[in-house]
PDB file of N, CA and C in Angstrom:
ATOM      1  N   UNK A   1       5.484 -12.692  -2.810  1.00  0.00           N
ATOM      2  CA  UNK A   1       5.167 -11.755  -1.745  1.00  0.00           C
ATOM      3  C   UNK A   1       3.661 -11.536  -1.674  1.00  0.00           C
ATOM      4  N   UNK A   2       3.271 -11.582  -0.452  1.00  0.00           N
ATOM      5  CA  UNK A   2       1.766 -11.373   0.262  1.00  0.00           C
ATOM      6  C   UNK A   2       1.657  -9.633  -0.446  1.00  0.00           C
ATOM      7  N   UNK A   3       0.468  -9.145  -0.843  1.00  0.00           N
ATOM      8  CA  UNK A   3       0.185  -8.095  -0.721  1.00  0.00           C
ATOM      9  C   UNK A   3       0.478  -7.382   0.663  1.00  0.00           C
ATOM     10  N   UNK A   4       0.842  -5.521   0.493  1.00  0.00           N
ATOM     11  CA  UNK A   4       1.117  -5.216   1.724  1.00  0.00           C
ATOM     12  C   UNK A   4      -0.180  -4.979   2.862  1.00  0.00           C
ATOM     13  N   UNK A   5       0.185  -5.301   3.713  1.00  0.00           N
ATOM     14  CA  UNK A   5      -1.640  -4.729   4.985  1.00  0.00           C
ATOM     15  C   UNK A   5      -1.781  -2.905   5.084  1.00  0.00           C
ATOM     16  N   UNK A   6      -3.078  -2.695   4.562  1.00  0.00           N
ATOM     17  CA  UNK A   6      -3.154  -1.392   4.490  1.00  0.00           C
ATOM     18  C   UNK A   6      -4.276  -1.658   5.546  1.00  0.00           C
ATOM     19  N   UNK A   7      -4.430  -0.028   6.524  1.00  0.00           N
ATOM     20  CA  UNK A   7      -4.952   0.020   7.330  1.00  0.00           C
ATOM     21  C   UNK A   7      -6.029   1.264   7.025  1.00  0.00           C
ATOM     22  N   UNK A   8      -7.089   2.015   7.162  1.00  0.00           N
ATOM     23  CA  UNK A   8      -7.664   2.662   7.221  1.00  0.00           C
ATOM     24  C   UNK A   8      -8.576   3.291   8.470  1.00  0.00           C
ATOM     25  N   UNK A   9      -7.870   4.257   9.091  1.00  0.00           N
ATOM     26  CA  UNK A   9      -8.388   4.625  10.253  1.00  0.00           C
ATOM     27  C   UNK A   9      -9.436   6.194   9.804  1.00  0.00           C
ATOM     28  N   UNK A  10     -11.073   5.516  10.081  1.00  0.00           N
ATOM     29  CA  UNK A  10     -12.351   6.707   9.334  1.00  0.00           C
ATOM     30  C   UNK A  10     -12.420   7.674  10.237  1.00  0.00           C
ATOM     31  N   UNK A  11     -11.891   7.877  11.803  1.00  0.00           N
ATOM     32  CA  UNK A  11     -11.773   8.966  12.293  1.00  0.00           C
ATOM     33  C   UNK A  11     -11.137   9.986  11.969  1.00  0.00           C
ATOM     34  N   UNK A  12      -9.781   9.586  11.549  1.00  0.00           N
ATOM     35  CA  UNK A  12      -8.726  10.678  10.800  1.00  0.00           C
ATOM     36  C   UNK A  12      -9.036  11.623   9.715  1.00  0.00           C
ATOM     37  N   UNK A  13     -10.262  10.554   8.704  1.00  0.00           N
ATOM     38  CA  UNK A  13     -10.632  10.404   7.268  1.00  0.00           C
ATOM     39  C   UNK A  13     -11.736  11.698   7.350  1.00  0.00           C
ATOM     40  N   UNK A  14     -10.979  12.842   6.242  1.00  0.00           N
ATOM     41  CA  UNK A  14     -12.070  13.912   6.224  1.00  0.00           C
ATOM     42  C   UNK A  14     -12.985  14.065   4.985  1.00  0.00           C
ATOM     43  N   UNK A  15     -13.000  12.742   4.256  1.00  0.00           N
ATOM     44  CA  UNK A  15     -13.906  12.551   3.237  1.00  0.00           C
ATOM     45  C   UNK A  15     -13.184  13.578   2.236  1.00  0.00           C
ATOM     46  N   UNK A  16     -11.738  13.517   1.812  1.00  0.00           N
ATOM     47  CA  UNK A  16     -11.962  14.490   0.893  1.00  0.00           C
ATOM     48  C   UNK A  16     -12.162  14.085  -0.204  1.00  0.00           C
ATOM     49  N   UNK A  17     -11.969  12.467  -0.635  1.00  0.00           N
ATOM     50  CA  UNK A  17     -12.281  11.353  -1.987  1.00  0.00           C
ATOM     51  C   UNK A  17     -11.075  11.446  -2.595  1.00  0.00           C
ATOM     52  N   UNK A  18      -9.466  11.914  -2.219  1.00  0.00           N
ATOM     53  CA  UNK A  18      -8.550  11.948  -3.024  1.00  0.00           C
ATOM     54  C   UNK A  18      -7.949  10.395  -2.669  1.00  0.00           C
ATOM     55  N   UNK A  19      -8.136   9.694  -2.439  1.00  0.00           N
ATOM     56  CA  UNK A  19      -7.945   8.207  -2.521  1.00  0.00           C
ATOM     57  C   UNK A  19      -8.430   7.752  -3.658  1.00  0.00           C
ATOM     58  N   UNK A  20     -10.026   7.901  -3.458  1.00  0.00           N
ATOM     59  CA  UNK A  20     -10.590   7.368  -4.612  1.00  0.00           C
ATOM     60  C   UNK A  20     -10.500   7.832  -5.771  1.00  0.00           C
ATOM     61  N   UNK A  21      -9.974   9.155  -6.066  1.00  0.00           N
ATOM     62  CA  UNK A  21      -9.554   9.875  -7.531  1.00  0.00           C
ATOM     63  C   UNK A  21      -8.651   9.476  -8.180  1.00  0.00           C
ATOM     64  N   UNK A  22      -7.643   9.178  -7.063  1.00  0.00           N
ATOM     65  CA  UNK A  22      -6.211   9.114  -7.880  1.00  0.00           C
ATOM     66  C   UNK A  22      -5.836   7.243  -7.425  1.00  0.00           C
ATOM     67  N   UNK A  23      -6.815   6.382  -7.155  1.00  0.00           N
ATOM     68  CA  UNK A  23      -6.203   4.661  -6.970  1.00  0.00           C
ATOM     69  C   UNK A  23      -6.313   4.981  -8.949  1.00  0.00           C
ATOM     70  N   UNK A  24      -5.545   4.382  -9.112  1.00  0.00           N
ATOM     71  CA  UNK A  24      -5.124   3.655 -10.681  1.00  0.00           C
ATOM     72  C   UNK A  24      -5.770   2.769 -11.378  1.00  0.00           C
ATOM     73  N   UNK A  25      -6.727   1.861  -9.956  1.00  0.00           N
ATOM     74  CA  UNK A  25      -7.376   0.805 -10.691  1.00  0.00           C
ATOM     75  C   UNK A  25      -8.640   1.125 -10.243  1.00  0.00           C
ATOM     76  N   UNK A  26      -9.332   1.718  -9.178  1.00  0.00           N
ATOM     77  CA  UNK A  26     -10.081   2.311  -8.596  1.00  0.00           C
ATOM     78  C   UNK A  26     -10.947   1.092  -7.835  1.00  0.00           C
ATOM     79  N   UNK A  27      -9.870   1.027  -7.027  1.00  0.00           N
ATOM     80  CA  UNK A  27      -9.961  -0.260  -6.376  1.00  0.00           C
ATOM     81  C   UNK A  27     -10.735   0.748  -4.697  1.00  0.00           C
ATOM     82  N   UNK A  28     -10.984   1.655  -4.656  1.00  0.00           N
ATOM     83  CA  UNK A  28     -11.798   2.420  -3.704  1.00  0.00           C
ATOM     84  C   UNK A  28     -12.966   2.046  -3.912  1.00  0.00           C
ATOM     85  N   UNK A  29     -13.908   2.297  -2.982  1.00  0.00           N
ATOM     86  CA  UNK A  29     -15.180   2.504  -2.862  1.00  0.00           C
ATOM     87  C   UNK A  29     -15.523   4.011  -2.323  1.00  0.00           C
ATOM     88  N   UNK A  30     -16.606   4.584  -3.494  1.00  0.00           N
ATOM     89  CA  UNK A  30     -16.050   5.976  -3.322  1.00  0.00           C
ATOM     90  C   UNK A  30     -17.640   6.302  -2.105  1.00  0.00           C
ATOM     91  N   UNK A  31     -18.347   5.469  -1.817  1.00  0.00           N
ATOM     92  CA  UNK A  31     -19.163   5.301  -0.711  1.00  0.00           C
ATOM     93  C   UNK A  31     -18.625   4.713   0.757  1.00  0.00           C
ATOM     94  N   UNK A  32     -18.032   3.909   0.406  1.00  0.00           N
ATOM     95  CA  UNK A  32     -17.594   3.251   2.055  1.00  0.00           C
ATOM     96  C   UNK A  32     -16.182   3.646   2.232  1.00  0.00           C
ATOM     97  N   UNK A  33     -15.433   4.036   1.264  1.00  0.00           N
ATOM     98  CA  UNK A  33     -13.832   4.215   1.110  1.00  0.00           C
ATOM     99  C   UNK A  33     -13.244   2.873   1.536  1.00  0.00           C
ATOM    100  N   UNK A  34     -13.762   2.154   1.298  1.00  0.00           N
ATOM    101  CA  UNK A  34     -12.610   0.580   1.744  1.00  0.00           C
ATOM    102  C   UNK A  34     -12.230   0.031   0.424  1.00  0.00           C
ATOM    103  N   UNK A  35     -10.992  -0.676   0.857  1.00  0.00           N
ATOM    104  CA  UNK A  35     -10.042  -0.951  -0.482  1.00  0.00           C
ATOM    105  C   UNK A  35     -10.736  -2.254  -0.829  1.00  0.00           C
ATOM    106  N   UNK A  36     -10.963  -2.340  -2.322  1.00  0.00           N
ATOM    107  CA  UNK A  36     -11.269  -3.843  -2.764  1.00  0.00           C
ATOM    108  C   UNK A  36      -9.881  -4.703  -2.712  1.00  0.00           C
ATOM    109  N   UNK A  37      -9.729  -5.773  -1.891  1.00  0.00           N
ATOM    110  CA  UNK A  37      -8.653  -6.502  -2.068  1.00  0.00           C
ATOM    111  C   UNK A  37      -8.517  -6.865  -3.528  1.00  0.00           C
ATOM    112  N   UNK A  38      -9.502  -7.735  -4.306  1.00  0.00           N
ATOM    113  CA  UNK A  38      -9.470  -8.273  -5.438  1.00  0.00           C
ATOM    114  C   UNK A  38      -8.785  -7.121  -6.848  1.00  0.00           C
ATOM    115  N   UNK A  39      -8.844  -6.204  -6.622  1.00  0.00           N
ATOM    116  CA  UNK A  39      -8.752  -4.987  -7.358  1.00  0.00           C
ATOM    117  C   UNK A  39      -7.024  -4.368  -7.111  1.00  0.00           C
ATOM    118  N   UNK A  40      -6.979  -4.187  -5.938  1.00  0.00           N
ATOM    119  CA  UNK A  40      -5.574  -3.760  -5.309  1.00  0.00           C
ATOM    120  C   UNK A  40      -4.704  -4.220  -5.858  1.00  0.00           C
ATOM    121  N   UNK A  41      -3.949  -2.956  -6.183  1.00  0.00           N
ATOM    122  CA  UNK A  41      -2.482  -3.546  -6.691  1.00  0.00           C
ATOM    123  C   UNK A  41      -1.427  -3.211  -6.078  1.00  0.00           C
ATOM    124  N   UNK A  42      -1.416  -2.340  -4.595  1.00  0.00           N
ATOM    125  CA  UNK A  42      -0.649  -2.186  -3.480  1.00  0.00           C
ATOM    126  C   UNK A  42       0.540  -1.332  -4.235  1.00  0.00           C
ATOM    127  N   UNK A  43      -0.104  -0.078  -4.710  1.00  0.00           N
ATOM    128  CA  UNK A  43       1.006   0.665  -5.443  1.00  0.00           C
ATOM    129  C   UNK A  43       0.611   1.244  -4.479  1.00  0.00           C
ATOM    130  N   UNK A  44       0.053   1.750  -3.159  1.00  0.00           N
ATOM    131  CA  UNK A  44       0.176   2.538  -2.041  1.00  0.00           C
ATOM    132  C   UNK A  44      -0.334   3.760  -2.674  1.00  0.00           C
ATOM    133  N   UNK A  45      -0.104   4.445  -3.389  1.00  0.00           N
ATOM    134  CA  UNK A  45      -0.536   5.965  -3.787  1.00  0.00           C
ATOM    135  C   UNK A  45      -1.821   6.117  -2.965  1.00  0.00           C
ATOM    136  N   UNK A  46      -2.848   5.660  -2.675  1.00  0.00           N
ATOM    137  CA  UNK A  46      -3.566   6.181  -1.531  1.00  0.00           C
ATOM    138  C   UNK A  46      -3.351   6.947  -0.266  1.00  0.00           C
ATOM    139  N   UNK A  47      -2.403   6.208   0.028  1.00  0.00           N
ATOM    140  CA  UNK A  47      -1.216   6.457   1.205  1.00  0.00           C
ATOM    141  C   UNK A  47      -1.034   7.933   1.137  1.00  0.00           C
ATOM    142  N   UNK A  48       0.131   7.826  -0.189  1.00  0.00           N
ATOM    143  CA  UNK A  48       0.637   9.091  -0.370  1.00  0.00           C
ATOM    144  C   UNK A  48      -0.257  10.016  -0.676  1.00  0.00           C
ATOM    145  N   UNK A  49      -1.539  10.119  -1.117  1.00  0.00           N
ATOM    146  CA  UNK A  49      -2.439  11.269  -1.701  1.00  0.00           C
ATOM    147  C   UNK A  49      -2.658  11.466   0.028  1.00  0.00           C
ATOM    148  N   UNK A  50      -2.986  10.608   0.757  1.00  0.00           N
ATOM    149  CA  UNK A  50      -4.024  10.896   2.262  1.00  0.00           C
ATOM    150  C   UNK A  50      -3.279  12.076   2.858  1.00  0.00           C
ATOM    151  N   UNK A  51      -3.751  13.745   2.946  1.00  0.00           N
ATOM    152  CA  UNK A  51      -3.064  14.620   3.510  1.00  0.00           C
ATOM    153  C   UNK A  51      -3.774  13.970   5.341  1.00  0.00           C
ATOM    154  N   UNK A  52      -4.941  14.008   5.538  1.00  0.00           N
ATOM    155  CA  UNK A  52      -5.029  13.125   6.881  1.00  0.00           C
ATOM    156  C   UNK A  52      -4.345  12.204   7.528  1.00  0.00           C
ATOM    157  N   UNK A  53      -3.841  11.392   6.446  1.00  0.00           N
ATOM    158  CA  UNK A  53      -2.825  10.458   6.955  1.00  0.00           C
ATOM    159  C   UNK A  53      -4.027   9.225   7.985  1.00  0.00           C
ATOM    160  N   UNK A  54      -4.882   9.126   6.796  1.00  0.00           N
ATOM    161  CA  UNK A  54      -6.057   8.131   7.368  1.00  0.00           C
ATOM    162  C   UNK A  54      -5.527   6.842   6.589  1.00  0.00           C
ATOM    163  N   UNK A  55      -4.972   7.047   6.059  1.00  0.00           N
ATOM    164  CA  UNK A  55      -4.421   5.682   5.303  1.00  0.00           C
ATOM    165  C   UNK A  55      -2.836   5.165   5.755  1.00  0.00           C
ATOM    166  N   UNK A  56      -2.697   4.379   5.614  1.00  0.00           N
ATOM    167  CA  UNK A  56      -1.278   3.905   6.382  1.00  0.00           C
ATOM    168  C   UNK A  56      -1.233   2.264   5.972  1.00  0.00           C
ATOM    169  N   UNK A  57       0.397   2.048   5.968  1.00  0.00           N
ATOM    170  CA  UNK A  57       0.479   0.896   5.776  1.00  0.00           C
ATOM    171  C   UNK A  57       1.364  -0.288   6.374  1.00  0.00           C
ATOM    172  N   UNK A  58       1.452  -1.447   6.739  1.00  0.00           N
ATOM    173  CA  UNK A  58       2.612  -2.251   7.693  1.00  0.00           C
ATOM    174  C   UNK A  58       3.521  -2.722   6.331  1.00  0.00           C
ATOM    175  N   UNK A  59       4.665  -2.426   6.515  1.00  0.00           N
ATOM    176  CA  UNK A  59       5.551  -3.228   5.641  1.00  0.00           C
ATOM    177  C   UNK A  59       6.952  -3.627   6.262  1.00  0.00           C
ATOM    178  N   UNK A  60       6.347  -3.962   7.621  1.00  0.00           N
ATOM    179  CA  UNK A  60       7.674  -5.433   8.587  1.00  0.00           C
ATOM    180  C   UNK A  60       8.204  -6.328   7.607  1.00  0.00           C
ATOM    181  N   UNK A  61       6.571  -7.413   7.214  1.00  0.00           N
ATOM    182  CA  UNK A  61       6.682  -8.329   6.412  1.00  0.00           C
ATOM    183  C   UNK A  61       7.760  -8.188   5.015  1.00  0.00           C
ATOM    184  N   UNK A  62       7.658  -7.237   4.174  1.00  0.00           N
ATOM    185  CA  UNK A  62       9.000  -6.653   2.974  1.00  0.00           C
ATOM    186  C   UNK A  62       9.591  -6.818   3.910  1.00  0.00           C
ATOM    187  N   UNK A  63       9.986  -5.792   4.995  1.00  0.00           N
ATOM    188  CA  UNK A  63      10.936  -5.257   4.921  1.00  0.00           C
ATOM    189  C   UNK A  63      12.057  -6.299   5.461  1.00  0.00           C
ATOM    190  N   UNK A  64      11.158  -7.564   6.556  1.00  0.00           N
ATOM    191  CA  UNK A  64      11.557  -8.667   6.828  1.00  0.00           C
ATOM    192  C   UNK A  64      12.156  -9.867   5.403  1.00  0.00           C
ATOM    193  N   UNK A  65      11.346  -9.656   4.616  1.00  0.00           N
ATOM    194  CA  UNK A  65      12.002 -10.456   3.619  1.00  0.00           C
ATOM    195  C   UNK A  65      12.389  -9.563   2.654  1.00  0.00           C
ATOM    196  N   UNK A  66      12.773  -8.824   2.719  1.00  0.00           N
ATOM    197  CA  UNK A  66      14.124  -8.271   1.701  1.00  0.00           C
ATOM    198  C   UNK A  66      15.242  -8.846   2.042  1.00  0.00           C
ATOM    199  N   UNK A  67      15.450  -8.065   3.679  1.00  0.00           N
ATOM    200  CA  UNK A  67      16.462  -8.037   4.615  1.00  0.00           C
ATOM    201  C   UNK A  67      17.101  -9.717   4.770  1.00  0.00           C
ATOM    202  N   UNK A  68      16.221 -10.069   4.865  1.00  0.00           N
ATOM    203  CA  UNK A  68      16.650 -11.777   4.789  1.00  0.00           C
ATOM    204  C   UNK A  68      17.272 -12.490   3.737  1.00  0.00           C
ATOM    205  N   UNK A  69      16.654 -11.828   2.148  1.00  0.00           N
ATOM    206  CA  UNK A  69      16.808 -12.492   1.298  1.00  0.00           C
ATOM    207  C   UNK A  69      18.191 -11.845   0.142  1.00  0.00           C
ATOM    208  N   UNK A  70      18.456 -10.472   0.842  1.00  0.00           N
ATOM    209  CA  UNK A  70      19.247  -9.477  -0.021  1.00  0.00           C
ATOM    210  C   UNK A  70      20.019  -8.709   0.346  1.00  0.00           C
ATOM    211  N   UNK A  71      20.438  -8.945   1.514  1.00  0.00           N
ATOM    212  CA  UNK A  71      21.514  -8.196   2.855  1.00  0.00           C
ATOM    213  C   UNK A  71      22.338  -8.484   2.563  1.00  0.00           C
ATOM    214  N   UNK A  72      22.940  -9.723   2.132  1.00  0.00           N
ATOM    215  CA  UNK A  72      24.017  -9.940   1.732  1.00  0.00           C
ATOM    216  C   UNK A  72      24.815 -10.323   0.119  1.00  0.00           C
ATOM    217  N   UNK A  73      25.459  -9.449  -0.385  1.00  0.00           N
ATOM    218  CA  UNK A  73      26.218  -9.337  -1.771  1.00  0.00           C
ATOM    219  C   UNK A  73      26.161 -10.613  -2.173  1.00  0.00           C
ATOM    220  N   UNK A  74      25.682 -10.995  -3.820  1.00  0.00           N
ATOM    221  CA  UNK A  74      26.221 -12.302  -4.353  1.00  0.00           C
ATOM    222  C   UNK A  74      27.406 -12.009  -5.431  1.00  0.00           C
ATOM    223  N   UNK A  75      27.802 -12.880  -5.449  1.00  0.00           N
ATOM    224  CA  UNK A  75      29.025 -13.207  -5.852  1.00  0.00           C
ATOM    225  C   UNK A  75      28.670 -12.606  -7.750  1.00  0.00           C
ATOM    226  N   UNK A  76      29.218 -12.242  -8.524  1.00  0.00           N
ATOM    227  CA  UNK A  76      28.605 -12.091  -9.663  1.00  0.00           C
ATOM    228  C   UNK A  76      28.927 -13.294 -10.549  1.00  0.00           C
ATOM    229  N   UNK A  77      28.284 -13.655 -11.141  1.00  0.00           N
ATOM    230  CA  UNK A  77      27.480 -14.701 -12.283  1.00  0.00           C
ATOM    231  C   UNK A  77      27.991 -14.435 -13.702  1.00  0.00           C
ATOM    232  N   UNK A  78      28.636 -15.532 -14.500  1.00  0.00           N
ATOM    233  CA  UNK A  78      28.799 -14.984 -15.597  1.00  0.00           C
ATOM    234  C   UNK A  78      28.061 -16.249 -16.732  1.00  0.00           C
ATOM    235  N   UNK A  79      27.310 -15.863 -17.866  1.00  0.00           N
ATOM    236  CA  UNK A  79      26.953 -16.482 -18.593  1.00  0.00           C
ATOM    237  C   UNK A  79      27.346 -16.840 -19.991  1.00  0.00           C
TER     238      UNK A  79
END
């Protein structure tokens, strides 16, 4: 799986830095607030800290390949 597409809209964004406090890997930039891809580990918690709701994320792509790959029951397996 592709990392998920996070979006960052700086109009919304009221600088409060709780992105950059609480990323895990501190994959923020606590000057520009943009996510380091290389760093990201797409645990989203940015997301969830943003009371602005300047952060947001697309997850078609999951939700497209879950749905494809796990919609339907397998048979159980015995070893």
């Amino acid at each position: 799986m592709k990392p998920v597409e996070k979006h960052f809209i700086r109009e919304s964004c009221t600088n409060c830095q709780a992105c950059v406090q609480k990323c895990p890997v501190n994959a923020i930039s606590r000057e520009t607030l943009e996510i380091s891809p290389e760093k990201c580990m797409s645990c989203m918690r940015c997301v969830k800290v943003c009371k602005a709701n300047a952060r947001e994320f697309d997850a078609s792509q999951v939700r497209q390949y879950l749905e494809s790959n796990y919609s339907v029951p397998r048979e159980i397996e015995y070893f």
